[in-house]
N, C-alpha and C. Protein backbone atom coordinates (compact mmCIF):
# COMPACT_ATOMS: atom_id res chain seq x y z
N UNK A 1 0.85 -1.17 0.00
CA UNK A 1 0.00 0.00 0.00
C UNK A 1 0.91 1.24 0.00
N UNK A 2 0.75 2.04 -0.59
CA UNK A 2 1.46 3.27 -1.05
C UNK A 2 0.89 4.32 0.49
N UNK A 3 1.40 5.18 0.26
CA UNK A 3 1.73 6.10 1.16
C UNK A 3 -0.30 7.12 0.87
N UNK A 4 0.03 6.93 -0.43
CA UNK A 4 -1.47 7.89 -0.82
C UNK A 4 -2.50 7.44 -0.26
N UNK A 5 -2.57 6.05 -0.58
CA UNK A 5 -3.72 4.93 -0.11
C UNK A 5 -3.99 5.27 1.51
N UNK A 6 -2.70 4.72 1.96
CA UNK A 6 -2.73 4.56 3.65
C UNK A 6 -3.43 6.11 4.24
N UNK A 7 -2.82 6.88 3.68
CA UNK A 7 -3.37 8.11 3.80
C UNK A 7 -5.07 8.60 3.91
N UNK A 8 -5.34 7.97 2.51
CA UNK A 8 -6.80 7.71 2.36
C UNK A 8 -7.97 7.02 3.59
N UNK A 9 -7.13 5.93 3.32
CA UNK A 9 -7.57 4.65 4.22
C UNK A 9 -7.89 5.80 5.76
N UNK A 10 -6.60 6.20 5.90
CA UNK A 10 -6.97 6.93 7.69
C UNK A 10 -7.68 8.22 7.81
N UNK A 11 -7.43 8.53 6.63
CA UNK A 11 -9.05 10.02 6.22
C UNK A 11 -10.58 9.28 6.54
N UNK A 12 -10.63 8.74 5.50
CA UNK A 12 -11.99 7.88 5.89
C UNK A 12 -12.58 7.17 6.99
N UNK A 13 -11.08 7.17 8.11
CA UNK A 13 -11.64 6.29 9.07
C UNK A 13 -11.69 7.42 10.22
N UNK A 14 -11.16 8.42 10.28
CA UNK A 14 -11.45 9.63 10.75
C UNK A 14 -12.56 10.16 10.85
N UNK A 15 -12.99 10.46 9.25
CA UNK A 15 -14.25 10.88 8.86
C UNK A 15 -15.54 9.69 9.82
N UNK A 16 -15.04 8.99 9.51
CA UNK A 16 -16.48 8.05 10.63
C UNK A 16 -16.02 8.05 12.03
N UNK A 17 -15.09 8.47 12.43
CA UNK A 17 -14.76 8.24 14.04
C UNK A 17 -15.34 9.76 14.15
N UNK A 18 -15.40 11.00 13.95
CA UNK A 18 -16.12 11.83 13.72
C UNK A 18 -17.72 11.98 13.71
N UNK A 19 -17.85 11.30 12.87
CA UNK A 19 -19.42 11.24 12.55
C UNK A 19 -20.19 10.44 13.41
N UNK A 20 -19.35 9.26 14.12
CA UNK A 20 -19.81 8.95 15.25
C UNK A 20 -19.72 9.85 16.69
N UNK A 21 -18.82 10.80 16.30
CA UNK A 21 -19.06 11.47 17.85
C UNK A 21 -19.90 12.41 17.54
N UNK A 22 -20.56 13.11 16.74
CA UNK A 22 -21.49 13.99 16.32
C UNK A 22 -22.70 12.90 16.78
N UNK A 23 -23.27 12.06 16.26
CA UNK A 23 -24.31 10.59 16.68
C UNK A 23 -23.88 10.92 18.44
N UNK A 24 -23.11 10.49 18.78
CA UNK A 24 -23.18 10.33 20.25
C UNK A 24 -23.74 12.20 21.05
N UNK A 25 -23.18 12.56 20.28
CA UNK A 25 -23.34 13.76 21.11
C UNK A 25 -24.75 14.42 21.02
N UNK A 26 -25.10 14.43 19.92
CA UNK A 26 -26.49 14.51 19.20
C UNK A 26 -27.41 14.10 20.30
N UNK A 27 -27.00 12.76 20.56
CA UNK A 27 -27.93 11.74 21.23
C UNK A 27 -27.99 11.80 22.70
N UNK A 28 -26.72 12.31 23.51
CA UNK A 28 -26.57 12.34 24.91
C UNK A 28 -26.63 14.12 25.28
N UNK A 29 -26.19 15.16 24.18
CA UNK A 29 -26.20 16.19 24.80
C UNK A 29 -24.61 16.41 25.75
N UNK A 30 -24.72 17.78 26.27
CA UNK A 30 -23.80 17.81 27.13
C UNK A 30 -24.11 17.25 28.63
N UNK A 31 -22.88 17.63 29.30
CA UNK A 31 -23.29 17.18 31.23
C UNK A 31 -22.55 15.86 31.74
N UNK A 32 -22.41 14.97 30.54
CA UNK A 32 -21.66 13.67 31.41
C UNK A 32 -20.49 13.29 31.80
N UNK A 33 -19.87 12.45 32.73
CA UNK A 33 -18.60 11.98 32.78
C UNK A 33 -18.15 11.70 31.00
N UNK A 34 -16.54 11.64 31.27
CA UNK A 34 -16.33 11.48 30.18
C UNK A 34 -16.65 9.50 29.58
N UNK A 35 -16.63 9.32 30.88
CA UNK A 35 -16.44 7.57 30.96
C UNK A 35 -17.79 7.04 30.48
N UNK A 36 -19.12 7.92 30.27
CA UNK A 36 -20.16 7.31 29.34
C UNK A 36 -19.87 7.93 27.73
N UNK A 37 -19.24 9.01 27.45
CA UNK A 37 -19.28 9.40 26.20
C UNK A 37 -18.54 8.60 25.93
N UNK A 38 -16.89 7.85 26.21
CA UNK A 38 -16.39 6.53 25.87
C UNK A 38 -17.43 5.57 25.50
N UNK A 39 -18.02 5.42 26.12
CA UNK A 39 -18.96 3.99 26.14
C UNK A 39 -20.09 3.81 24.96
N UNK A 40 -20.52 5.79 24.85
CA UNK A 40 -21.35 5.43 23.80
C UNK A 40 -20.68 5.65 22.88
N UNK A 41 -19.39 6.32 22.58
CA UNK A 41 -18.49 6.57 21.20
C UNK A 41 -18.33 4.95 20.93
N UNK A 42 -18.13 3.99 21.86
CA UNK A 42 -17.29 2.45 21.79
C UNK A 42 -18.89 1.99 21.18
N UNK A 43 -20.36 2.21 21.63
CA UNK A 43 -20.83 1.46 20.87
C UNK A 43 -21.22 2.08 19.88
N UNK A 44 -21.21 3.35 19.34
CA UNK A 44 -21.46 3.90 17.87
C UNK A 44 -20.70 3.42 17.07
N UNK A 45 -19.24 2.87 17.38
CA UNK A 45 -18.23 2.72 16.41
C UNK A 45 -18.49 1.79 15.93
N UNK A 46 -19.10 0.52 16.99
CA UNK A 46 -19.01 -1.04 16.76
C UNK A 46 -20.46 -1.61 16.55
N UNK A 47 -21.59 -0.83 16.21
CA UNK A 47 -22.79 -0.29 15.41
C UNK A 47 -22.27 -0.29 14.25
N UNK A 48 -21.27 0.70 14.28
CA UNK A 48 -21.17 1.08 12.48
C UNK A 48 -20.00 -0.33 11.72
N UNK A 49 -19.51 -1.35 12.49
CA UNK A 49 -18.93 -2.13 12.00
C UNK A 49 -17.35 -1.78 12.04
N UNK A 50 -16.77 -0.89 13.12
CA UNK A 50 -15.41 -0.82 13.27
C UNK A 50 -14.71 -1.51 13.93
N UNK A 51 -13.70 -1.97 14.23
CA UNK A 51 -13.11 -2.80 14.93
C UNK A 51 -12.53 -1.61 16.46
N UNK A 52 -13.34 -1.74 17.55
CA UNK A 52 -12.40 -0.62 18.63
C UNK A 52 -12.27 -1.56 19.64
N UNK A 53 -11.31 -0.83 20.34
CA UNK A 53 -11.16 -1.46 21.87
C UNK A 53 -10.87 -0.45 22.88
N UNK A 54 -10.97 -0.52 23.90
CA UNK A 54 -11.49 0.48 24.89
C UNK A 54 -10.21 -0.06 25.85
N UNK A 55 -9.76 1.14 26.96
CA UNK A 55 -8.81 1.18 28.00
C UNK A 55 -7.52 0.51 27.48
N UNK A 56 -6.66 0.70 26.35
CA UNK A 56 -5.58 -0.18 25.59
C UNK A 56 -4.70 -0.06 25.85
N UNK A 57 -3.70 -0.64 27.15
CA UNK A 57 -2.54 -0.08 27.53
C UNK A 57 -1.17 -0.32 26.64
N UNK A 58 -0.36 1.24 26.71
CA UNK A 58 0.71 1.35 25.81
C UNK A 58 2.14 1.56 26.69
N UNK A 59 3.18 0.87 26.73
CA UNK A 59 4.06 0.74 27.64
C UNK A 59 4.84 1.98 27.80
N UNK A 60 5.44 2.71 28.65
CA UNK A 60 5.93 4.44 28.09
C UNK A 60 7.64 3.84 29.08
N UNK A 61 8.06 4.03 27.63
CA UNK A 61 9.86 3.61 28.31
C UNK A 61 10.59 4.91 27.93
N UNK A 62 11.31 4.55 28.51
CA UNK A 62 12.32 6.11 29.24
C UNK A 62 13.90 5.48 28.99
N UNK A 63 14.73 5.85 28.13
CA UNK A 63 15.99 5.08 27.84
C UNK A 63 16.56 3.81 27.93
N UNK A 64 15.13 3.02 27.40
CA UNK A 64 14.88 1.54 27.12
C UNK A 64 14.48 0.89 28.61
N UNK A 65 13.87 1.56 29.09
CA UNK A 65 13.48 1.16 30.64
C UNK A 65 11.90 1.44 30.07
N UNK A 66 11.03 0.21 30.50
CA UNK A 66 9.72 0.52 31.00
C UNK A 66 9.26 1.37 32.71
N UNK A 67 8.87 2.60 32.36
CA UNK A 67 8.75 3.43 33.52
C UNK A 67 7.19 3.60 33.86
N UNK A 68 6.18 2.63 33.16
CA UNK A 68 4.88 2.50 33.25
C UNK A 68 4.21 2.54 32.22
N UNK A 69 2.43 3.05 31.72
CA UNK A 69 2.09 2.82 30.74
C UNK A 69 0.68 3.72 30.72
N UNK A 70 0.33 4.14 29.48
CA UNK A 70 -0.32 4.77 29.25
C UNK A 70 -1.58 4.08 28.22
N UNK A 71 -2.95 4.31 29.06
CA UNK A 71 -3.79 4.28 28.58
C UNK A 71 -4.92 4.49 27.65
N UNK A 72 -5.27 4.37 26.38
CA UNK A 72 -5.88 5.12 25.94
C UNK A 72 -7.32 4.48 25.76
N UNK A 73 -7.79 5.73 25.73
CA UNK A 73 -9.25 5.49 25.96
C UNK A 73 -9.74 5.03 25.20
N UNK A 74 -9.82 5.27 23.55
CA UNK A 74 -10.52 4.15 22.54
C UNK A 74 -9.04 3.76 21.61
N UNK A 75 -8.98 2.67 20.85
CA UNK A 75 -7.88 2.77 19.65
C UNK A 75 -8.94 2.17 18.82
N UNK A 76 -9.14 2.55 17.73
CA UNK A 76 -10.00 1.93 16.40
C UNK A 76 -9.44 1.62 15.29
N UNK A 77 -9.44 0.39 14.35
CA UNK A 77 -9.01 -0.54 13.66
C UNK A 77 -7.76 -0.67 14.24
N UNK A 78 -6.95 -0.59 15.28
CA UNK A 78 -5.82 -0.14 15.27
C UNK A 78 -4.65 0.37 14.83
N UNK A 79 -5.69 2.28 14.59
CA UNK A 79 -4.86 2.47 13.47
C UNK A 79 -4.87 3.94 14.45
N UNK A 80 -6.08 4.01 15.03
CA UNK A 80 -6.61 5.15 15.62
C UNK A 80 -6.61 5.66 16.93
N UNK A 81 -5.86 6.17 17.78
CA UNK A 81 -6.18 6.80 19.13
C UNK A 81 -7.02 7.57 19.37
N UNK A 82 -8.17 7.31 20.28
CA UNK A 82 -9.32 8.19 20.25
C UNK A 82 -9.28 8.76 21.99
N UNK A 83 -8.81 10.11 22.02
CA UNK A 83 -9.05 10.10 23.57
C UNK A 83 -10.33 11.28 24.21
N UNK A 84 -11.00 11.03 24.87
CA UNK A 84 -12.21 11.57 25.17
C UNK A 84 -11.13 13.16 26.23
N UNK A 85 -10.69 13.69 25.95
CA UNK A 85 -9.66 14.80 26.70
C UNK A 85 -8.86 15.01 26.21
N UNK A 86 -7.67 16.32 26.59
CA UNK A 86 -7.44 16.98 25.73
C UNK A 86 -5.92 16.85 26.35
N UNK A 87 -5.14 15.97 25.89
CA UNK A 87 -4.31 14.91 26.61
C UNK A 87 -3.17 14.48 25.23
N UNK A 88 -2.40 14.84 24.61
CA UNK A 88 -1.68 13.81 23.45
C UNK A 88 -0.69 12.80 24.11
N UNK A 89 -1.11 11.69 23.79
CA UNK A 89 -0.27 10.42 24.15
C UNK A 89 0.31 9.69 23.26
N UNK A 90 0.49 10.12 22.17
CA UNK A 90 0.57 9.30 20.64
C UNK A 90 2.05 8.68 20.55
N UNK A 91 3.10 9.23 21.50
CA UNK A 91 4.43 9.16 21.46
C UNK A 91 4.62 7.61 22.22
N UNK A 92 3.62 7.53 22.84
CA UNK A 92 3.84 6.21 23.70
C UNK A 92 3.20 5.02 23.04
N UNK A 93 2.37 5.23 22.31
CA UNK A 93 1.83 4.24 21.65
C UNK A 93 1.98 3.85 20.56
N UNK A 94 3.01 4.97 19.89
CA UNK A 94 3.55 4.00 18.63
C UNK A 94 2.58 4.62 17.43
N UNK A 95 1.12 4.85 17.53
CA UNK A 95 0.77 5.08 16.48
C UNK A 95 0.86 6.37 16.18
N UNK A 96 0.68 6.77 14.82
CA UNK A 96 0.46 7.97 14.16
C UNK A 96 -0.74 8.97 14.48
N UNK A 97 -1.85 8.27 14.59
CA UNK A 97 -2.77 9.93 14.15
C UNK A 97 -3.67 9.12 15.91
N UNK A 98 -4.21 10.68 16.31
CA UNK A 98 -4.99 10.17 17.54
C UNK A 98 -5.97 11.86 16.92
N UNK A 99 -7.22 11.31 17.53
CA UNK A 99 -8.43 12.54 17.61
C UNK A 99 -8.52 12.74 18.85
N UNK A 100 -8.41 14.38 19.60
CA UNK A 100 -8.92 14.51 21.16
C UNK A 100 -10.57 14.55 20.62
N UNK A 101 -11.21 14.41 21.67
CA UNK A 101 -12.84 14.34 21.19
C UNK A 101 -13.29 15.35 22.47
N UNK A 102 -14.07 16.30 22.35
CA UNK A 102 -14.85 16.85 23.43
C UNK A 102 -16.15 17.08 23.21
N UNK A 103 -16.45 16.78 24.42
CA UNK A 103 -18.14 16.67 24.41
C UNK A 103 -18.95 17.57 25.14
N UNK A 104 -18.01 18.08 26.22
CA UNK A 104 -18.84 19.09 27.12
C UNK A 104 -19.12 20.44 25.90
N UNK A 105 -19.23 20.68 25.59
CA UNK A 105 -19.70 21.57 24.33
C UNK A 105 -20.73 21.53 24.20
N UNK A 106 -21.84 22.71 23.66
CA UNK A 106 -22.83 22.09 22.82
C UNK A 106 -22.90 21.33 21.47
N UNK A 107 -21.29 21.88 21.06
CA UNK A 107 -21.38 21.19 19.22
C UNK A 107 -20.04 20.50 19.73
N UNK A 108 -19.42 19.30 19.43
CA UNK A 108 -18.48 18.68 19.65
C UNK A 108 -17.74 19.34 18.86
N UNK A 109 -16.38 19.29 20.02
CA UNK A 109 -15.07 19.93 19.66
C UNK A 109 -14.44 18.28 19.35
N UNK A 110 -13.62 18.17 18.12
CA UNK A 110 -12.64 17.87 17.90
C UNK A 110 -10.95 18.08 17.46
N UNK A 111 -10.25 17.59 17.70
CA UNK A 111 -8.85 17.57 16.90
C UNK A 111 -7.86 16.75 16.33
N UNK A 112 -7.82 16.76 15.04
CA UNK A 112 -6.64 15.45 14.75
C UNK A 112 -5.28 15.96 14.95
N UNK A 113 -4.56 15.10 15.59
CA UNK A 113 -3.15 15.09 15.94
C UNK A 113 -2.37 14.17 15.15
N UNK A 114 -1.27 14.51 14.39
CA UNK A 114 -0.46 13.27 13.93
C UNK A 114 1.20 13.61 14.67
N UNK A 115 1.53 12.59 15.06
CA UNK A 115 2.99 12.64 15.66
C UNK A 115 4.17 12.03 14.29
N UNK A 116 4.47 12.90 14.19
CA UNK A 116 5.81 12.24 13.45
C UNK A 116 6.98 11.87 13.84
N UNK A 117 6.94 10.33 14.51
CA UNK A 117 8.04 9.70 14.81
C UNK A 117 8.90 9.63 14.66
């Protein structure tokens, strides 16, 4: 897969990790912990046929020492870091692109982040 493709591939999967938090938010409004907007982002995603997993721990080493590990709140196809706060962890987990998601808003705030390793 070429660089354009992969590219593609993680636009599109954006675009629905998105469109599911618009659905969730739509649907719950503002006011909640963040730990139900997880829950309903985790089942909008896996409604729409995505592959997510919820609480995914990522090991965070410090000059080849494991010094603990960092959690993230959704990863989807595992391609995706989804964190419900406004938090970048992307360095520890290896992957490329993570969305912060906010919900206390009336219109959901998002942001894509890409780390270049």
């Amino acid at each position: 897969m070429n660089t354009i493709e992969h590219e593609s591939i993680l636009d599109d999967l954006v675009h629905q990790v998105i469109g599911c938090s618009y659905e969730v938010s739509n649907t719950l409004g503002v006011g909640f912990l963040e730990k139900i907007y997880e829950r309903a982002l985790l089942r909008e995603l896996t409604i729409r046929g995505l592959s997510v997993a919820s609480q995914v721990p990522f090991p965070v080493s410090y000059k080849g020492h494991c010094i603990g590990e960092y959690v993230a709140d959704l990863v989807v196809e595992n391609r995706v870091i989804v964190e419900l706060k406004c938090v970048d962890y992307l360095r520890a987990s290896h992957l490329r692109l993570a969305l912060l998601i906010n919900f206390q808003k009336p219109k959901v705030e998002w942001k894509r982040i890409i780390c270049s390793q």
